[in-house]
C-alpha atoms as a PDB file:
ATOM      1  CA  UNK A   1       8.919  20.180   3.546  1.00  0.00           C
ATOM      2  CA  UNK A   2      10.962  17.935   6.288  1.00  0.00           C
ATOM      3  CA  UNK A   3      14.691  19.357   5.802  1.00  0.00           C
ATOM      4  CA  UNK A   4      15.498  14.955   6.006  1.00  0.00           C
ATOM      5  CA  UNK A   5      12.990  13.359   4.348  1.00  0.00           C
ATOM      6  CA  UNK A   6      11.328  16.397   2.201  1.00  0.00           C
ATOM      7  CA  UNK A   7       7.435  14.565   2.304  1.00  0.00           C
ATOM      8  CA  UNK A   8       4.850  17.139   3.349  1.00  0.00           C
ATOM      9  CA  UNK A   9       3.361  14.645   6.208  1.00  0.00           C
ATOM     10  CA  UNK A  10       6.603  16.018   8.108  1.00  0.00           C
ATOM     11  CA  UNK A  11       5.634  19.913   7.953  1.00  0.00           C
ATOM     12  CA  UNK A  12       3.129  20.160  10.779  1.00  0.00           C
ATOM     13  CA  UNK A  13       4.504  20.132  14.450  1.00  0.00           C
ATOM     14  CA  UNK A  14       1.898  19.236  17.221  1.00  0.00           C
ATOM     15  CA  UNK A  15      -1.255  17.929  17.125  1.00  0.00           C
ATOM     16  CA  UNK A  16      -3.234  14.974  15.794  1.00  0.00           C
ATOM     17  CA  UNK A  17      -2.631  15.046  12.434  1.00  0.00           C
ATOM     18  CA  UNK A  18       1.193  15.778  12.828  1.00  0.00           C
ATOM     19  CA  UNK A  19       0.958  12.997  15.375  1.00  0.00           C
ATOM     20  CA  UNK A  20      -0.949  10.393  13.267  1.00  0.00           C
ATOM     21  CA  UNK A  21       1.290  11.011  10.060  1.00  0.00           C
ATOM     22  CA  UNK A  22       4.683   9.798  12.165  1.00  0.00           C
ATOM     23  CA  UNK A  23       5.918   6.334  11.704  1.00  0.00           C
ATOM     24  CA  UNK A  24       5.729   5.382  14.904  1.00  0.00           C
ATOM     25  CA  UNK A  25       1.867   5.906  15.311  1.00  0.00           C
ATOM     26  CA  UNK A  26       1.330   4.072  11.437  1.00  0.00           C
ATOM     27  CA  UNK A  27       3.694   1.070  12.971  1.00  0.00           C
ATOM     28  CA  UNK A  28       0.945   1.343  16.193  1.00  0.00           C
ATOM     29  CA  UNK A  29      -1.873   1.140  13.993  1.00  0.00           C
ATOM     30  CA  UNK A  30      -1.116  -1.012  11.113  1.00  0.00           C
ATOM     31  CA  UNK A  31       0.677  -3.342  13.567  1.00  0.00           C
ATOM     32  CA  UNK A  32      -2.925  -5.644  14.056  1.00  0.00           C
ATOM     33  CA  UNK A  33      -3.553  -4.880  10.247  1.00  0.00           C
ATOM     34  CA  UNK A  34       0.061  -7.140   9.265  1.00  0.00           C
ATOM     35  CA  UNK A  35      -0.372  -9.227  12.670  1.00  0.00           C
ATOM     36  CA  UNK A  36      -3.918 -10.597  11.298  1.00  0.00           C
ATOM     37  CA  UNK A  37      -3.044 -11.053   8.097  1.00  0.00           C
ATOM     38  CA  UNK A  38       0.291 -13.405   9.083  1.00  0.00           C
ATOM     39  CA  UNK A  39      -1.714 -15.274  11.449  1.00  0.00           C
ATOM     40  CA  UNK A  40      -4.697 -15.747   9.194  1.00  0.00           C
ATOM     41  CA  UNK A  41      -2.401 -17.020   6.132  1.00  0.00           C
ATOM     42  CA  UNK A  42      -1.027 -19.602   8.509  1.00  0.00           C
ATOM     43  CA  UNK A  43      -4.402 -20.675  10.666  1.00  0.00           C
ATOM     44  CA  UNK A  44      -5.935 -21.057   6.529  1.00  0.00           C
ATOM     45  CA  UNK A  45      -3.274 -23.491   5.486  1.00  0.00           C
ATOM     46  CA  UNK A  46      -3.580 -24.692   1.591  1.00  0.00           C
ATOM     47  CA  UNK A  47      -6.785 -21.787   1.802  1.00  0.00           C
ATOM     48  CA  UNK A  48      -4.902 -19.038   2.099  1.00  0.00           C
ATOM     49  CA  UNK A  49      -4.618 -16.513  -0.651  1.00  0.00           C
ATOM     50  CA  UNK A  50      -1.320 -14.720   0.100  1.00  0.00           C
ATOM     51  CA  UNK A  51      -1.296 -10.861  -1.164  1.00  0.00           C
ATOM     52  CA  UNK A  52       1.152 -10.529  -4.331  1.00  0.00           C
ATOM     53  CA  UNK A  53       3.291  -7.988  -3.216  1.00  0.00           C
ATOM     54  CA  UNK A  54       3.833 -10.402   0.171  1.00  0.00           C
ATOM     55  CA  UNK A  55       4.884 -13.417  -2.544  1.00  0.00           C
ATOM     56  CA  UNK A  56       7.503 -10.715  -4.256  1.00  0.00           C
ATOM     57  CA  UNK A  57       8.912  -8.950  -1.214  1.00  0.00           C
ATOM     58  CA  UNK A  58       9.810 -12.686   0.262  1.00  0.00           C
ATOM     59  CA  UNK A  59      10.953 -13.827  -3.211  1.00  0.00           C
ATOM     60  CA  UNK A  60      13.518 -10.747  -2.887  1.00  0.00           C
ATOM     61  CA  UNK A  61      14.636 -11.931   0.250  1.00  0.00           C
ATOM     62  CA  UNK A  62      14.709 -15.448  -0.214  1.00  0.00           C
ATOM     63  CA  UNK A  63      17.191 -14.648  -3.541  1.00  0.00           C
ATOM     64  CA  UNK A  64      19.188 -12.303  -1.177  1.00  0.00           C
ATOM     65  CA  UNK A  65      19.306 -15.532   1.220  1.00  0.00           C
ATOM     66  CA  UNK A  66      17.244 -14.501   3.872  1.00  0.00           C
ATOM     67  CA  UNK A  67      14.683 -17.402   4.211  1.00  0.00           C
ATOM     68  CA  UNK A  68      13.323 -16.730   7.568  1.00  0.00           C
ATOM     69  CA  UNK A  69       9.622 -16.648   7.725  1.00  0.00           C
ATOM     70  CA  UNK A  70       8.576 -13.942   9.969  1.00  0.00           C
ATOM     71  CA  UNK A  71      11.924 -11.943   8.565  1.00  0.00           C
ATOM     72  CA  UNK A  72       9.587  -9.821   5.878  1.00  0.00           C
ATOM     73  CA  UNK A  73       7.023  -8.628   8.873  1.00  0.00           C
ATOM     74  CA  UNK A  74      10.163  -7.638  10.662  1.00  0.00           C
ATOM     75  CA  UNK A  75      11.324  -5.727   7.710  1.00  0.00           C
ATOM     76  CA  UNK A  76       7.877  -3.915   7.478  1.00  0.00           C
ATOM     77  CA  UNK A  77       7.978  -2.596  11.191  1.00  0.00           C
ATOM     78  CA  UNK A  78      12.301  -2.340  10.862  1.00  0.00           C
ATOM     79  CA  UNK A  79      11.415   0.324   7.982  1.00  0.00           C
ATOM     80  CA  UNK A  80       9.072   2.585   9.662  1.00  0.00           C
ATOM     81  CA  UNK A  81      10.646   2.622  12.801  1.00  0.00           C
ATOM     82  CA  UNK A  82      14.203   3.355  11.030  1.00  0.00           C
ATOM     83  CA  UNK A  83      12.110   6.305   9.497  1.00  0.00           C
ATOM     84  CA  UNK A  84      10.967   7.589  13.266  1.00  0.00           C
ATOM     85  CA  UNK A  85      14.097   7.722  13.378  1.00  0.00           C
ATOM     86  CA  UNK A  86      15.587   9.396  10.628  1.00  0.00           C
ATOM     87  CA  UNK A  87      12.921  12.077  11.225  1.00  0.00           C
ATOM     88  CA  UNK A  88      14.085  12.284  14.941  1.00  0.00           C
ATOM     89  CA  UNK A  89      10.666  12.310  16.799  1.00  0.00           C
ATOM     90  CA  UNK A  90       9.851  11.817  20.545  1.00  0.00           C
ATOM     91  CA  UNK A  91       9.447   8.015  20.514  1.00  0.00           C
ATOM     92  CA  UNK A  92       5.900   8.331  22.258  1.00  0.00           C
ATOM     93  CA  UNK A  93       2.512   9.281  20.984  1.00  0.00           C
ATOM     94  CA  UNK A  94      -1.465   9.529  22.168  1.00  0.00           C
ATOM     95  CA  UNK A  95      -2.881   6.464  21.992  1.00  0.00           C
ATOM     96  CA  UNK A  96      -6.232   8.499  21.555  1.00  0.00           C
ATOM     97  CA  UNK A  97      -4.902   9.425  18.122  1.00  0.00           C
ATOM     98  CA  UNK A  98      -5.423   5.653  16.600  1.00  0.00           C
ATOM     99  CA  UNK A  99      -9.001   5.974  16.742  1.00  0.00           C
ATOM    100  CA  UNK A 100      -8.986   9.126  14.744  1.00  0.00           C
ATOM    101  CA  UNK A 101      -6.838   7.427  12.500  1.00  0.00           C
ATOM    102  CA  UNK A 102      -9.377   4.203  12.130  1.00  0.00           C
ATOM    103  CA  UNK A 103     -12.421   7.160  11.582  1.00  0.00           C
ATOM    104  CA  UNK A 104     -10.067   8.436   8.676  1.00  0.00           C
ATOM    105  CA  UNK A 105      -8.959   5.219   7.348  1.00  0.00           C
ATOM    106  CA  UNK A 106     -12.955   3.726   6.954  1.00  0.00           C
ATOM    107  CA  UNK A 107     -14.079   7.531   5.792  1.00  0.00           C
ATOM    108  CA  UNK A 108     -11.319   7.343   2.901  1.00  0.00           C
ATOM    109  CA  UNK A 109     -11.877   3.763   2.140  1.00  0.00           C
ATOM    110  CA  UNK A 110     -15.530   4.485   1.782  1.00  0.00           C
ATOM    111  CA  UNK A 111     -14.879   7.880  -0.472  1.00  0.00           C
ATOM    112  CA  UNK A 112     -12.575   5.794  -2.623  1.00  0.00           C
ATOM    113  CA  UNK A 113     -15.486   3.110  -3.178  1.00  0.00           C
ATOM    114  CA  UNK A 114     -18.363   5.520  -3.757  1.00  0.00           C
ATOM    115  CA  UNK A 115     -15.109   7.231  -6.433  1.00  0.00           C
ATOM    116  CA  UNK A 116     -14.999   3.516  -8.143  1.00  0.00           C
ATOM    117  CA  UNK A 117     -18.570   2.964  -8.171  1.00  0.00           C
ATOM    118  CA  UNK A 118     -19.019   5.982 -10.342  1.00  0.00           C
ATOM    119  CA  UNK A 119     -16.191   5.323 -12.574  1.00  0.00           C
ATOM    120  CA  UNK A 120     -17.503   1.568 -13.138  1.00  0.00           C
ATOM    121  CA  UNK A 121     -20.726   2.935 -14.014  1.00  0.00           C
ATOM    122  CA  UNK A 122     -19.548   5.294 -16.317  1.00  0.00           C
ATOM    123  CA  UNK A 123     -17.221   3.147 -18.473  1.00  0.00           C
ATOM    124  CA  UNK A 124     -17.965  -0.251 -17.450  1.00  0.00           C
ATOM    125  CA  UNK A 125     -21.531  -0.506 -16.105  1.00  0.00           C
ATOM    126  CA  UNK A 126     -20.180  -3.202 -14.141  1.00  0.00           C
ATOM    127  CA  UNK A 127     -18.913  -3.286  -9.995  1.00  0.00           C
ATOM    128  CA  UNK A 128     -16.436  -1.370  -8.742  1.00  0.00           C
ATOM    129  CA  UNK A 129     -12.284  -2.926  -9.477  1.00  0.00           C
ATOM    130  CA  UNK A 130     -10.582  -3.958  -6.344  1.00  0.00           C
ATOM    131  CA  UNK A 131      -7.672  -1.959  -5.869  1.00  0.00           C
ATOM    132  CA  UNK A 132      -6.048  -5.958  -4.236  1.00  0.00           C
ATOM    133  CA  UNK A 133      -6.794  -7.458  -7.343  1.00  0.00           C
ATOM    134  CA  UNK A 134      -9.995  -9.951  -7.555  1.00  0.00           C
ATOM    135  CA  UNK A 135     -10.014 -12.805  -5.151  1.00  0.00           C
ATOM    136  CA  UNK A 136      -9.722 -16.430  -6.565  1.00  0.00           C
ATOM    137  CA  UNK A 137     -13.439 -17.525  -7.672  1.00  0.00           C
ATOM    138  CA  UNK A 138     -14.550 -19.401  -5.061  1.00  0.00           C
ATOM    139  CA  UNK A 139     -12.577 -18.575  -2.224  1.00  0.00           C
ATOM    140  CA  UNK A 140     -13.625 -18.670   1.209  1.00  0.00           C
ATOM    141  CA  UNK A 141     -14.647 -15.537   2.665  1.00  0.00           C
ATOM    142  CA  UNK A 142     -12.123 -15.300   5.382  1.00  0.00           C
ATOM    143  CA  UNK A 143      -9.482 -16.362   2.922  1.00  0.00           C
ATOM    144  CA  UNK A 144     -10.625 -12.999   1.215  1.00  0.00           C
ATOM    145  CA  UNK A 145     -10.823 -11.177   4.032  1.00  0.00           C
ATOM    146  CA  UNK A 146      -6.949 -12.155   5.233  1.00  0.00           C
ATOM    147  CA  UNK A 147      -6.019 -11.265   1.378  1.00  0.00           C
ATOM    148  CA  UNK A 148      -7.193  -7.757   1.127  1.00  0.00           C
ATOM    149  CA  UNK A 149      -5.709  -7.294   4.883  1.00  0.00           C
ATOM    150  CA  UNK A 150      -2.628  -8.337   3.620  1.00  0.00           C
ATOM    151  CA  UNK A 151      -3.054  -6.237   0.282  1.00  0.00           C
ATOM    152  CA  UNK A 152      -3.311  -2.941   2.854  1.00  0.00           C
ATOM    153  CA  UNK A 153       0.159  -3.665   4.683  1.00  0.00           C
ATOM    154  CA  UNK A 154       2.412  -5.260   1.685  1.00  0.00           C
ATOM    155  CA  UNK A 155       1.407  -3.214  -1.063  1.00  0.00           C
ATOM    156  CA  UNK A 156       1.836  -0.207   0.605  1.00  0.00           C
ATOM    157  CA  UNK A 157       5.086  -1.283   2.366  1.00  0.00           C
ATOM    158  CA  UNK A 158       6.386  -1.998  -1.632  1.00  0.00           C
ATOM    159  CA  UNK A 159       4.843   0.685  -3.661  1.00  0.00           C
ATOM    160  CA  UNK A 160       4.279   3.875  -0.979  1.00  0.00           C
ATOM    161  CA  UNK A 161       7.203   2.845   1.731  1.00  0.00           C
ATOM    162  CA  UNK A 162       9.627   1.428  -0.071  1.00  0.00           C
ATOM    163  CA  UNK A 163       9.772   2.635  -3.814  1.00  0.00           C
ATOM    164  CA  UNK A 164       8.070   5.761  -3.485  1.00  0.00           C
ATOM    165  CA  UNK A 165      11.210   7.527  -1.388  1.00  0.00           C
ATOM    166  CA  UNK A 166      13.396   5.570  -3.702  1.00  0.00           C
ATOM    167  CA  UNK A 167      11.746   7.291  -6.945  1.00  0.00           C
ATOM    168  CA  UNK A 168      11.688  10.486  -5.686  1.00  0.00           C
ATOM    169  CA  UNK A 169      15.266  10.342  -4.273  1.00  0.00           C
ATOM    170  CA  UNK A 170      16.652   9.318  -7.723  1.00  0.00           C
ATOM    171  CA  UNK A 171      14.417  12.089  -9.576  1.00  0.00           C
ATOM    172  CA  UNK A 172      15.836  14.864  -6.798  1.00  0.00           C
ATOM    173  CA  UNK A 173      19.847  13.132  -7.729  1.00  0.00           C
ATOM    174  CA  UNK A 174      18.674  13.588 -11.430  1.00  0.00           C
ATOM    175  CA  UNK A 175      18.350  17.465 -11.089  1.00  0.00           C
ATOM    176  CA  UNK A 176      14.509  18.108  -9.876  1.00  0.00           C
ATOM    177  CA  UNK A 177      12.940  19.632  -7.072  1.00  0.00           C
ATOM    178  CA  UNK A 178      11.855  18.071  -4.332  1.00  0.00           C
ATOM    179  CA  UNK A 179       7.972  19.064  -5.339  1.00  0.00           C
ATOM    180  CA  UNK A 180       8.478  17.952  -8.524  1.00  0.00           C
ATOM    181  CA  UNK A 181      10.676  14.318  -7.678  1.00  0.00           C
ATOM    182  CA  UNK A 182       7.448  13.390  -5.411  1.00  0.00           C
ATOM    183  CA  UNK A 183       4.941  13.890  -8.381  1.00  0.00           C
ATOM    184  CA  UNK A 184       6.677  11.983 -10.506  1.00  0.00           C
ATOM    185  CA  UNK A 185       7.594   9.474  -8.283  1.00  0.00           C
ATOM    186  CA  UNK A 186       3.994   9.253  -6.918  1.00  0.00           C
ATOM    187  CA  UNK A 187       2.704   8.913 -11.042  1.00  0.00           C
ATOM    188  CA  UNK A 188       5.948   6.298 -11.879  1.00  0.00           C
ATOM    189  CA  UNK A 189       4.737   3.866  -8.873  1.00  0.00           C
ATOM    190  CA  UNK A 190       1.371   4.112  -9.458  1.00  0.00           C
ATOM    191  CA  UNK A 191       1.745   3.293 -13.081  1.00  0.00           C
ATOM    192  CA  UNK A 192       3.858   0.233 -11.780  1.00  0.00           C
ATOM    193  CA  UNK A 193       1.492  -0.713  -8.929  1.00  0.00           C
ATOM    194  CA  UNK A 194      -1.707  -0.669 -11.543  1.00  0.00           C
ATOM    195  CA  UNK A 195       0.817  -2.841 -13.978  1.00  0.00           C
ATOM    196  CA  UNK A 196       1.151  -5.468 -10.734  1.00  0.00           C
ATOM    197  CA  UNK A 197      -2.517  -6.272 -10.860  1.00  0.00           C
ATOM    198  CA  UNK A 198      -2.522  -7.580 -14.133  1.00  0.00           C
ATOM    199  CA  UNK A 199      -1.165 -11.289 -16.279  1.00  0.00           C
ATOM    200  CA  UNK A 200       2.371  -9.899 -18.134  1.00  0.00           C
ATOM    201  CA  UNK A 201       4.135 -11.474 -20.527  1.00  0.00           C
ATOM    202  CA  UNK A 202       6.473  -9.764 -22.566  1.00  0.00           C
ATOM    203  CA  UNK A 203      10.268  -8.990 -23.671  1.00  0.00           C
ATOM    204  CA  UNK A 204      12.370  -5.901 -22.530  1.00  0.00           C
ATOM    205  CA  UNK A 205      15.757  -4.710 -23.740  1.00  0.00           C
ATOM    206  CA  UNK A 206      16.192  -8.564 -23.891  1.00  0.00           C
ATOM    207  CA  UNK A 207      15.025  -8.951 -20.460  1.00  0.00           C
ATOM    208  CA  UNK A 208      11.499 -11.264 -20.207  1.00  0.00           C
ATOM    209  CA  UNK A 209       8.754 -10.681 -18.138  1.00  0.00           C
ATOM    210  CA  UNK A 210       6.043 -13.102 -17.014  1.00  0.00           C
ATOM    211  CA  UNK A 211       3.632 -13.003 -14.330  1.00  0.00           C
ATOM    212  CA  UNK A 212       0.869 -15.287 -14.612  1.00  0.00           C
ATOM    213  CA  UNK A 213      -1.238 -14.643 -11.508  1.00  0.00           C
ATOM    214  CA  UNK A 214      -3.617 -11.907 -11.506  1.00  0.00           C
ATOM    215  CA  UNK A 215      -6.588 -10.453 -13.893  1.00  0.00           C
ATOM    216  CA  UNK A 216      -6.616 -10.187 -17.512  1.00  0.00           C
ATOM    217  CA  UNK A 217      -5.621  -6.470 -18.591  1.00  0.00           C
ATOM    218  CA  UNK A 218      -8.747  -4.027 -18.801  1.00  0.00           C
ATOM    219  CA  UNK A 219      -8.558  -0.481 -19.857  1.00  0.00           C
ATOM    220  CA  UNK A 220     -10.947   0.516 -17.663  1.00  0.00           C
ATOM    221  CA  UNK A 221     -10.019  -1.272 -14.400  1.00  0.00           C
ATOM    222  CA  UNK A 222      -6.618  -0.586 -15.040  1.00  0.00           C
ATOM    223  CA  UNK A 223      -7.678   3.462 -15.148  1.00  0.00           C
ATOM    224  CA  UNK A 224      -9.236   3.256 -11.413  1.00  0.00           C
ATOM    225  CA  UNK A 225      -6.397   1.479 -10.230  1.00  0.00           C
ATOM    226  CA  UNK A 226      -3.826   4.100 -11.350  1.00  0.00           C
ATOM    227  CA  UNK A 227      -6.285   6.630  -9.458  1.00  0.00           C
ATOM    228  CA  UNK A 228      -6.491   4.696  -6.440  1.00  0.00           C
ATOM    229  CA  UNK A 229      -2.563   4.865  -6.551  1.00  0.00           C
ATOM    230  CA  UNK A 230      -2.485   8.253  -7.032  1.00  0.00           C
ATOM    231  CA  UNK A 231      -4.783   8.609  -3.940  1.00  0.00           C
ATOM    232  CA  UNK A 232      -2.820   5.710  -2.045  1.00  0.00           C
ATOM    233  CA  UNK A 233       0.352   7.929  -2.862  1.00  0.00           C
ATOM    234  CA  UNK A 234      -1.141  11.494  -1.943  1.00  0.00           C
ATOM    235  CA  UNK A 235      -2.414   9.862   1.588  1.00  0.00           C
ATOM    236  CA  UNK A 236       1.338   8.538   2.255  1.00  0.00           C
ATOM    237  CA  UNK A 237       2.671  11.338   1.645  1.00  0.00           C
ATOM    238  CA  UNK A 238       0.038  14.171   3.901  1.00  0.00           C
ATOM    239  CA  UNK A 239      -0.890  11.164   6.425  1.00  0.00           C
ATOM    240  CA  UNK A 240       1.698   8.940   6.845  1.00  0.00           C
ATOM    241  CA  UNK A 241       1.909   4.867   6.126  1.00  0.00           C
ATOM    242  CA  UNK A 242      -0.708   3.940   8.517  1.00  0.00           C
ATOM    243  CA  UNK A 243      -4.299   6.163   7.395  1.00  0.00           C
ATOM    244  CA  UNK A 244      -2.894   4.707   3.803  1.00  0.00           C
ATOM    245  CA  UNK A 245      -2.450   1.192   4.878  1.00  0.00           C
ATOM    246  CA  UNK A 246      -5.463   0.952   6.636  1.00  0.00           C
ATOM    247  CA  UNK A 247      -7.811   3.220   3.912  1.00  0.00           C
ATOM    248  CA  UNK A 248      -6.033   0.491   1.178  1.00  0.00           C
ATOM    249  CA  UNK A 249      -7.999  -2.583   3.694  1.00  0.00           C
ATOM    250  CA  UNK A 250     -10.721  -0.687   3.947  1.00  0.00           C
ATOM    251  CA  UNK A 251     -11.252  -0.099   0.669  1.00  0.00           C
ATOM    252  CA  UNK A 252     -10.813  -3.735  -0.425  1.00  0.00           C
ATOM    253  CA  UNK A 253     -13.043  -4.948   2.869  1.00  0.00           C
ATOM    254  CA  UNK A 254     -15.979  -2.525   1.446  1.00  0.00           C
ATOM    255  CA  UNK A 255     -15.691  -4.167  -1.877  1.00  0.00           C
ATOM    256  CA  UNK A 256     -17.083  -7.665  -0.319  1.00  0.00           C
ATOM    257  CA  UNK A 257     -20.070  -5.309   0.409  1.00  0.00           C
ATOM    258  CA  UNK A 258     -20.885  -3.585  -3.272  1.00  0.00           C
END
């Protein structure tokens, strides 16, 4: 493992998939993924279906007093490239290597959907869950589109870039190994990013919880998406944030298709 950052994406050193697992190619590639999805949530207007995690993340910075629109997208690419750095990598990469990451991104997405489609079958007999959350009946189809876009750059900048590191740091200060902090960081936010797809309302410690927007629970629904957070997890952590981000979109994109 990386002697700075510990995550097995860091162990190769030369190659295409130690080049497509480093920040600054995921920033490269997922950079039209988050560019889209802005520019598509403010060509839609009132039609726009704006991913969850996006609503959160700017809630967090508007309490912090940062109000600036485009200040959360600058975050996103801010994170990843302060990781290229932290890793201390040759700022330059193949542009050829993109395309192999696109081939993996659409292969994963499309293993992860046949994965669903047999676990649907099997407990549900109904079509596969959408690891973005179901789309507002009736939405327009682009509005959809720019949604699950946006669910493939802001979930995984929350869940995978953001509290994943932070999970496993505090389980490595709490005494474990660095093996063992990633596992159960990897389980603890995909427990919590299943949770997120769901209507809460409930008390904690005195502390209340509500979220009214997304599905009612299911047992089986909720079961995929802690898988599909496992796999979103195991993918950040061997191929770096932009094969994840984009297998997340093209997962949800292949669900308009079942």
């Amino acid at each position: 493992m990386s002697a700075k950052t510990g995550t097995p994406a860091a162990t190769a050193k030369s190659g295409y998939w130690y080049e497509s697992a480093q920040p600054l190619a995921s920033l490269a590639f997922a950079a039209p993924l988050l560019v889209s999805y802005e520019i598509g949530v403010l060509v839609l207007g009132p039609q726009a279906i704006r991913n969850a995690a996006d609503v959160w993340l700017r809630r967090l910075l508007d309490l912090l007093g940062f109000t600036q629109y485009f200040l959360l997208p600058i975050v996103a690419c801010g994170l990843l490239l302060a990781w290229h750095h932290l890793e201390r990598q040759p700022w330059r990469f193949r542009w050829s290597v993109l395309y192999g990451m696109l081939i993996e991104s659409l292969a994963f997405g499309f293993l992860l959907v046949l994965v669903a489609g047999w676990q649907s079958r099997l407990f549900t007999g109904e079509h596969p869950a959408c690891a973005a959350g179901e789309a507002e009946g009736g939405a327009p189809l682009a509005a959809t589109v720019v949604a699950y876009l946006g669910a493939g750059i802001y979930e995984e900048v929350l869940f995978r870039l953001t509290l994943l590191p932070a999970a496993a740091w505090g389980c490595r200060v709490s005494g474990l190994s660095w093996r063992a902090s990633w596992v159960t960081g990897a389980v603890a936010t995909s427990l919590l990013f299943a949770v997120a797809h769901y209507q809460l309302d409930f008390t904690l410690l005195g502390w209340h919880f509500a979220m009214q927007q997304g599905e009612v629970f299911a047992w089986s629904s909720f079961a995929f998406r802690l898988l599909a957070g496992l796999a979103f997890s195991a993918l950040f952590l061997f191929r770096g944030f932009g094969v994840t981000a984009g297998t997340h979109a093209a997962y949800d994109l292949f669900t308009l298709l079942v």
